[in-house]
N, C-alpha and C. Protein backbone atom coordinates (compact mmCIF):
# COMPACT_ATOMS: atom_id res chain seq x y z
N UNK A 1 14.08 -12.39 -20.67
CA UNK A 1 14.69 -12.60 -19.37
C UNK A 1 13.60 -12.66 -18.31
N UNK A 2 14.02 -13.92 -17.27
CA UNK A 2 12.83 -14.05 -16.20
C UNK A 2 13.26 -13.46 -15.14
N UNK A 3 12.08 -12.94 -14.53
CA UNK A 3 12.79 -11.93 -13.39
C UNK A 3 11.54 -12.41 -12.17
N UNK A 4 12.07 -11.82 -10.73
CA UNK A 4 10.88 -12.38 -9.91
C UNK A 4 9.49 -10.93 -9.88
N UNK A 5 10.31 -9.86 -10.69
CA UNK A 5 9.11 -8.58 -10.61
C UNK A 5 8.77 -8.70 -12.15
N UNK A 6 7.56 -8.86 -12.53
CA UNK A 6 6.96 -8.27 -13.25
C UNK A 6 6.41 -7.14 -14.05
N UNK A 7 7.03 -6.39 -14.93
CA UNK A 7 6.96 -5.23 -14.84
C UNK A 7 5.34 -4.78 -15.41
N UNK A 8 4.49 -5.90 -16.21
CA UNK A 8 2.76 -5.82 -16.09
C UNK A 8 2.51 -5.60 -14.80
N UNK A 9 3.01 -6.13 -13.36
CA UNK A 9 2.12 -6.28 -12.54
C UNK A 9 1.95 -4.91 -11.65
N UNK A 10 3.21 -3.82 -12.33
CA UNK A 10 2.30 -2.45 -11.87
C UNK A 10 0.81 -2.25 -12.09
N UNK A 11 0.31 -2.22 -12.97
CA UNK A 11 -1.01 -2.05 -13.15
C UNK A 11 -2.05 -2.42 -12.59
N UNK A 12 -1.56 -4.08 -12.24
CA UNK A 12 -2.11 -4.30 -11.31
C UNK A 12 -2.48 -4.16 -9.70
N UNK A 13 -1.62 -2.97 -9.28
CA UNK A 13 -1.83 -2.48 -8.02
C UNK A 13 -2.74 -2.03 -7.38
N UNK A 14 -3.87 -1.79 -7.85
CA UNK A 14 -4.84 -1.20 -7.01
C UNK A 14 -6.24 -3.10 -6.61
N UNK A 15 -5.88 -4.12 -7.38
CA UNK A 15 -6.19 -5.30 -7.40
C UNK A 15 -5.83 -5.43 -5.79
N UNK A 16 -4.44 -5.05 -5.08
CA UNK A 16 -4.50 -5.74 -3.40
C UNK A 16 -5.46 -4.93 -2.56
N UNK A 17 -6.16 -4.59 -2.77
CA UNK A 17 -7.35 -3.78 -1.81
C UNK A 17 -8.74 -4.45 -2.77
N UNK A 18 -8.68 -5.57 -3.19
CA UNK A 18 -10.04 -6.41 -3.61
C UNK A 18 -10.25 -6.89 -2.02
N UNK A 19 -9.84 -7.79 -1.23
CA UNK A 19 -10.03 -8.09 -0.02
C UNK A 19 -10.42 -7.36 0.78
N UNK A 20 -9.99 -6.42 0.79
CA UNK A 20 -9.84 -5.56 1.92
C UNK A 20 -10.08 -3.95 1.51
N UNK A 21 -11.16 -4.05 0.57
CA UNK A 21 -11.41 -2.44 0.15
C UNK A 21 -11.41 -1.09 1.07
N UNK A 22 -11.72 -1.38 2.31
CA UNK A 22 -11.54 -0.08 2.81
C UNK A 22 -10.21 0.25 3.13
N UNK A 23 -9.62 -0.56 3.33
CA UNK A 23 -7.95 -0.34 3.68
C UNK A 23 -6.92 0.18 2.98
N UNK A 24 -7.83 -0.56 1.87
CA UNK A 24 -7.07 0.10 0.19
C UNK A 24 -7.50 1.46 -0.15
N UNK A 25 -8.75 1.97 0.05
CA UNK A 25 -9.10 3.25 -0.14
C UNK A 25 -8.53 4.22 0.49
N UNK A 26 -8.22 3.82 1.88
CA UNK A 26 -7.86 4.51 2.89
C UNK A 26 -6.45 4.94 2.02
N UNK A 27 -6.02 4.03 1.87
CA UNK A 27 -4.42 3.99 1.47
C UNK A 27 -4.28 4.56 0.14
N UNK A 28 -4.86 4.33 -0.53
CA UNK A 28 -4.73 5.23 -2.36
C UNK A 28 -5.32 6.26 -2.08
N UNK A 29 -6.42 6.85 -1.01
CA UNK A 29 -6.62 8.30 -0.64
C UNK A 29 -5.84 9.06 -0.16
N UNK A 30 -4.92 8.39 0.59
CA UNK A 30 -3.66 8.89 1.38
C UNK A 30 -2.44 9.22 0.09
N UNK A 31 -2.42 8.09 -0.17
CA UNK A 31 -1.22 7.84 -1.75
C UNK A 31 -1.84 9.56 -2.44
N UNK A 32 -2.89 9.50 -2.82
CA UNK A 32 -2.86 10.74 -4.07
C UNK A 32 -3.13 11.85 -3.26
N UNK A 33 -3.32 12.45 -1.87
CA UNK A 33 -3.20 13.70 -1.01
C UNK A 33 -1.60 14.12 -0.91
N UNK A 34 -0.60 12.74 -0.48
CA UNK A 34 0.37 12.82 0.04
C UNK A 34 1.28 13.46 -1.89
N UNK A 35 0.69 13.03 -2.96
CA UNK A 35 1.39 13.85 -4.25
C UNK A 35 0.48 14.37 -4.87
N UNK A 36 -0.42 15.16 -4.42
CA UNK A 36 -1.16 16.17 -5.02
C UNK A 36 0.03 17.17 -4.96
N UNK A 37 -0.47 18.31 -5.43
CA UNK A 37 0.30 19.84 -5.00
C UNK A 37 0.28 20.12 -3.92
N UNK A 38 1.41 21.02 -3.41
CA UNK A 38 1.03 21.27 -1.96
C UNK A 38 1.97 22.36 -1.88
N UNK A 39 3.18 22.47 -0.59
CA UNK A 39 4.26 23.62 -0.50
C UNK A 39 5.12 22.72 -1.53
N UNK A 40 5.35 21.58 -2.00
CA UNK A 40 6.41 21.06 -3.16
C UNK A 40 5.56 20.90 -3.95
N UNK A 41 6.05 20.71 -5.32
CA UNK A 41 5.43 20.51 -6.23
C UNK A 41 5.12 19.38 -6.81
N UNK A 42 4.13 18.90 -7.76
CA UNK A 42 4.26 17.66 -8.06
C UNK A 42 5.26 16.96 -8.59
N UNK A 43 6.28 17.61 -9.20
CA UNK A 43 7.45 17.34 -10.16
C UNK A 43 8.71 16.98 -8.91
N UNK A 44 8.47 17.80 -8.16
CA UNK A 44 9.48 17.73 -7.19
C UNK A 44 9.19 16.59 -6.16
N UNK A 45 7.90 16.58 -5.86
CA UNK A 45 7.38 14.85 -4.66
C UNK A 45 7.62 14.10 -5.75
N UNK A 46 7.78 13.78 -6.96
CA UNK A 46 8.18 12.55 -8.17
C UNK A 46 9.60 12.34 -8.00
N UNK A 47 10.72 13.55 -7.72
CA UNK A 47 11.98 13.41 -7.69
C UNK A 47 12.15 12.77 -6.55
N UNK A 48 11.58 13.18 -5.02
CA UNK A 48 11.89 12.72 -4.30
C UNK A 48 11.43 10.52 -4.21
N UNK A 49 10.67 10.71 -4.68
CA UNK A 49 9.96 9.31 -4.89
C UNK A 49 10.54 8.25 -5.68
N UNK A 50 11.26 8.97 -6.76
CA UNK A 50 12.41 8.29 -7.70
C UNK A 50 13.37 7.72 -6.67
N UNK A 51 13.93 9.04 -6.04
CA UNK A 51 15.31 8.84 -4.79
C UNK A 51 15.31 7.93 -3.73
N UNK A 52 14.16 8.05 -2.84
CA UNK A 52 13.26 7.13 -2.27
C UNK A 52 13.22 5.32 -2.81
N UNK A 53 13.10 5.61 -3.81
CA UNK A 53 12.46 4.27 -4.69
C UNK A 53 14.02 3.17 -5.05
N UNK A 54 15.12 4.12 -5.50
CA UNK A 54 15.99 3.58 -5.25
C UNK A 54 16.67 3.31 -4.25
N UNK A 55 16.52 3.71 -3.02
CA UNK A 55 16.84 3.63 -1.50
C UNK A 55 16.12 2.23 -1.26
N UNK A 56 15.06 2.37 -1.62
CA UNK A 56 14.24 0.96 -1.09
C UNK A 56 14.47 -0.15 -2.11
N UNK A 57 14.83 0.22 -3.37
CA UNK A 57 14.64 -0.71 -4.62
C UNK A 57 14.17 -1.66 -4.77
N UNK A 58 13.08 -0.81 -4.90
CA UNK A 58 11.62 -1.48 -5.14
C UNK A 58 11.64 -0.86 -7.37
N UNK A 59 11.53 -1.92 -8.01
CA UNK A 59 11.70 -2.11 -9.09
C UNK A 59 10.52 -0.98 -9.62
N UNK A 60 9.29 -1.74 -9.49
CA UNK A 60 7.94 -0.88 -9.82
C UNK A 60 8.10 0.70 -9.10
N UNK A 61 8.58 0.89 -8.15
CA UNK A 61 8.31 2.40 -7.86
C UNK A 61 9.66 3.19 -8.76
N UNK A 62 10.23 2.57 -9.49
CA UNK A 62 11.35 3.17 -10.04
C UNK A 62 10.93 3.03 -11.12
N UNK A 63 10.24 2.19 -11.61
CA UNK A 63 9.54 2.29 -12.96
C UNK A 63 8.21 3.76 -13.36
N UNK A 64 7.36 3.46 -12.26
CA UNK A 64 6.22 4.60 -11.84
C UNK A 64 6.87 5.91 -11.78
N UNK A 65 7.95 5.96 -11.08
CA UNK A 65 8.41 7.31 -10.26
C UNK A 65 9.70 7.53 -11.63
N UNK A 66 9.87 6.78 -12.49
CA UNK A 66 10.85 7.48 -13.74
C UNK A 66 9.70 8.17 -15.00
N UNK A 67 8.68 6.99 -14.84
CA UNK A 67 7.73 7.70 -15.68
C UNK A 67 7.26 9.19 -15.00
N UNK A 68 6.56 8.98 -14.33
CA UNK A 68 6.19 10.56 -13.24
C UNK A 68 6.78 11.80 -13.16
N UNK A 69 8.46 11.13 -13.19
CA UNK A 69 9.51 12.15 -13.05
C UNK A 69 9.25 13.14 -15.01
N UNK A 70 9.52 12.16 -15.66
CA UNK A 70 9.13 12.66 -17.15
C UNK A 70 8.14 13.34 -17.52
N UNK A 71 6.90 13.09 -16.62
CA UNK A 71 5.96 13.04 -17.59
C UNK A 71 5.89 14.80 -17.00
N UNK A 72 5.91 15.23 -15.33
CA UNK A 72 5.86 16.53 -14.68
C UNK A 72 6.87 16.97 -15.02
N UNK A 73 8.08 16.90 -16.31
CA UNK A 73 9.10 17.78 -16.67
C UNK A 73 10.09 17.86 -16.16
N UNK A 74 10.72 16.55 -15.10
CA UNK A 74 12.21 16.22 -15.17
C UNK A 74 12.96 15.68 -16.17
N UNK A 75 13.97 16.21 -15.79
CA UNK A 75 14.54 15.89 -17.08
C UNK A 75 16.00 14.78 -16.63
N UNK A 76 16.23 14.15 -17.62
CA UNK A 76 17.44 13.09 -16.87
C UNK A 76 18.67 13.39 -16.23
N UNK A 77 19.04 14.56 -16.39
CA UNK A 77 20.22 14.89 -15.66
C UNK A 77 19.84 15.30 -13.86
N UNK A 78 17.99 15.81 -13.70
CA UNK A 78 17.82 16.02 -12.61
C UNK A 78 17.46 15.17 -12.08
N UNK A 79 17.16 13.80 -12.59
CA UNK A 79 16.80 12.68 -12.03
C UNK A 79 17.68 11.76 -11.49
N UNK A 80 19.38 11.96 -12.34
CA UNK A 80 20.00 11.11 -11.99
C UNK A 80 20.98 11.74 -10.81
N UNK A 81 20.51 13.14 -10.45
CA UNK A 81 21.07 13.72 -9.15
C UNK A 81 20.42 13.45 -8.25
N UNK A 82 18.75 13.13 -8.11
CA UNK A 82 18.13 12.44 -7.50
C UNK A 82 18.36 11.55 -7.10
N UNK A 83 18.92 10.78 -7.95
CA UNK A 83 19.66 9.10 -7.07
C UNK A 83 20.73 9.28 -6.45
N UNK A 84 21.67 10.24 -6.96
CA UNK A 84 22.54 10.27 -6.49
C UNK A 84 22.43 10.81 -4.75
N UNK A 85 21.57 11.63 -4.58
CA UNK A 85 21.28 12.09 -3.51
C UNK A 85 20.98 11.04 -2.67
N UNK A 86 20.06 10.10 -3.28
CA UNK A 86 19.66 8.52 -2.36
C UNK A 86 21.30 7.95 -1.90
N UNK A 87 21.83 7.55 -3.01
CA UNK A 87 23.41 7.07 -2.64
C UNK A 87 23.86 7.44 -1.71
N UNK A 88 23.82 9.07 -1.54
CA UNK A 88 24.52 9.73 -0.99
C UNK A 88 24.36 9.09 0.54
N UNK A 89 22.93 9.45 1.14
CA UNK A 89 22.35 9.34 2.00
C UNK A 89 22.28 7.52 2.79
N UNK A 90 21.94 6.84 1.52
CA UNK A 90 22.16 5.74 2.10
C UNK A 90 23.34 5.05 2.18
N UNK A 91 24.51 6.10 1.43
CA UNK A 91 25.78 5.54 1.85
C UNK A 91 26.36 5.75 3.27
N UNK A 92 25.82 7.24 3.35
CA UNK A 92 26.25 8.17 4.42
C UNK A 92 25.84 7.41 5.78
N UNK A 93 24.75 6.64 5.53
CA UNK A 93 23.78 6.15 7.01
C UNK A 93 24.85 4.75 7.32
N UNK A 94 25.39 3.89 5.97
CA UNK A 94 26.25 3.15 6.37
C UNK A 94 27.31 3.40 6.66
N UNK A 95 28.51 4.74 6.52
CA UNK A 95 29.48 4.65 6.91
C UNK A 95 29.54 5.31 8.02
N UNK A 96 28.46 6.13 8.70
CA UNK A 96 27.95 6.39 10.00
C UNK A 96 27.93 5.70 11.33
N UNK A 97 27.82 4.44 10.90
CA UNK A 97 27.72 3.23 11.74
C UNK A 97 28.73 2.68 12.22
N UNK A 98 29.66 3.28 11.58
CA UNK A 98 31.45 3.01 11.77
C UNK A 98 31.35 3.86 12.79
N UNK A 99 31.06 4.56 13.68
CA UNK A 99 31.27 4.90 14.61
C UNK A 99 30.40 3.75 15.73
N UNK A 100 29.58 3.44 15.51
CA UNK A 100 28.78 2.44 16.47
C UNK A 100 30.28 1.18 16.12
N UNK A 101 30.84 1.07 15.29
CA UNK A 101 31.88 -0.39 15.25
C UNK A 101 33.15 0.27 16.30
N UNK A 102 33.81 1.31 15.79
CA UNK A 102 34.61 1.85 16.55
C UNK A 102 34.54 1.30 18.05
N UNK A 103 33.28 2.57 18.03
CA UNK A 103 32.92 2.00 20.18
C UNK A 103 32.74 1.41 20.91
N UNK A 104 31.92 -0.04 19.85
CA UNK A 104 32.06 -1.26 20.56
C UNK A 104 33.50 -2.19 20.27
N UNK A 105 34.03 -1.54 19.26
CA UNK A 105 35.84 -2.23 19.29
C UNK A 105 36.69 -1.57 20.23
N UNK A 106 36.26 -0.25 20.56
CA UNK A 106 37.00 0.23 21.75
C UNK A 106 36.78 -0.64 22.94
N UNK A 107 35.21 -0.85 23.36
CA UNK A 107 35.19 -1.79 24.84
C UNK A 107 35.57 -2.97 24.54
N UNK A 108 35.83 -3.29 23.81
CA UNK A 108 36.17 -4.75 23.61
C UNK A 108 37.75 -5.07 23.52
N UNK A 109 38.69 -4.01 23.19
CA UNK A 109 39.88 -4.13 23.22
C UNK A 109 40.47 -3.53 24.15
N UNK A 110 39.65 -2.44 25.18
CA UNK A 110 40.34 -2.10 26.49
C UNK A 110 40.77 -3.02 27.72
């Protein structure tokens, strides 16, 4: 099956900072501070990154961030509460907005 993501072309990610190497350094220095250890854990910045990843669905970070989630000792039932939590949230942000429809159907029908 042809798809427009590639799932080789994870690997190839650190290749978009050939142009522009300092930008890229800057940015994969930032990338591995921001999931080192810290007050969360590494297992736990992977869950959130999974959740994240399906919010944005972005294919490769759901690929990266399911491996990640496994490899620091999630396990699939905590991963798939992880998404669910994304759902949650990005459902929640759309039916939120029903109040922005409401108020402008209120001025509009007074």
């Amino acid at each position: 099956m042809q798809t427009y993501y590639h799932p080789g072309d994870l690997s190839k990610f650190e290749e978009v900072g050939e142009e522009a190497p300092e930008l890229a350094k800057k940015f994969f220095d930032y990338y591995a501070a921001v999931f080192a250890e810290g007050e969360l854990s590494e297992r736990e910045k992977a869950l959130i990154a999974l959740a994240v990843a399906h919010t944005i669905q972005c294919p490769y970070c759901i690929d990266a961030y399911t491996q990640a989630c496994l490899e620091k000792g999630s396990n699939l039932s905590e991963m798939t509460e992880a998404v669910h939590v994304a759902v949650a949230i990005r459902g929640g942000a759309s039916l939120v907005h029903g109040v922005q429809m409401r108020n402008i159907a209120g001025k509009i029908t007074m």
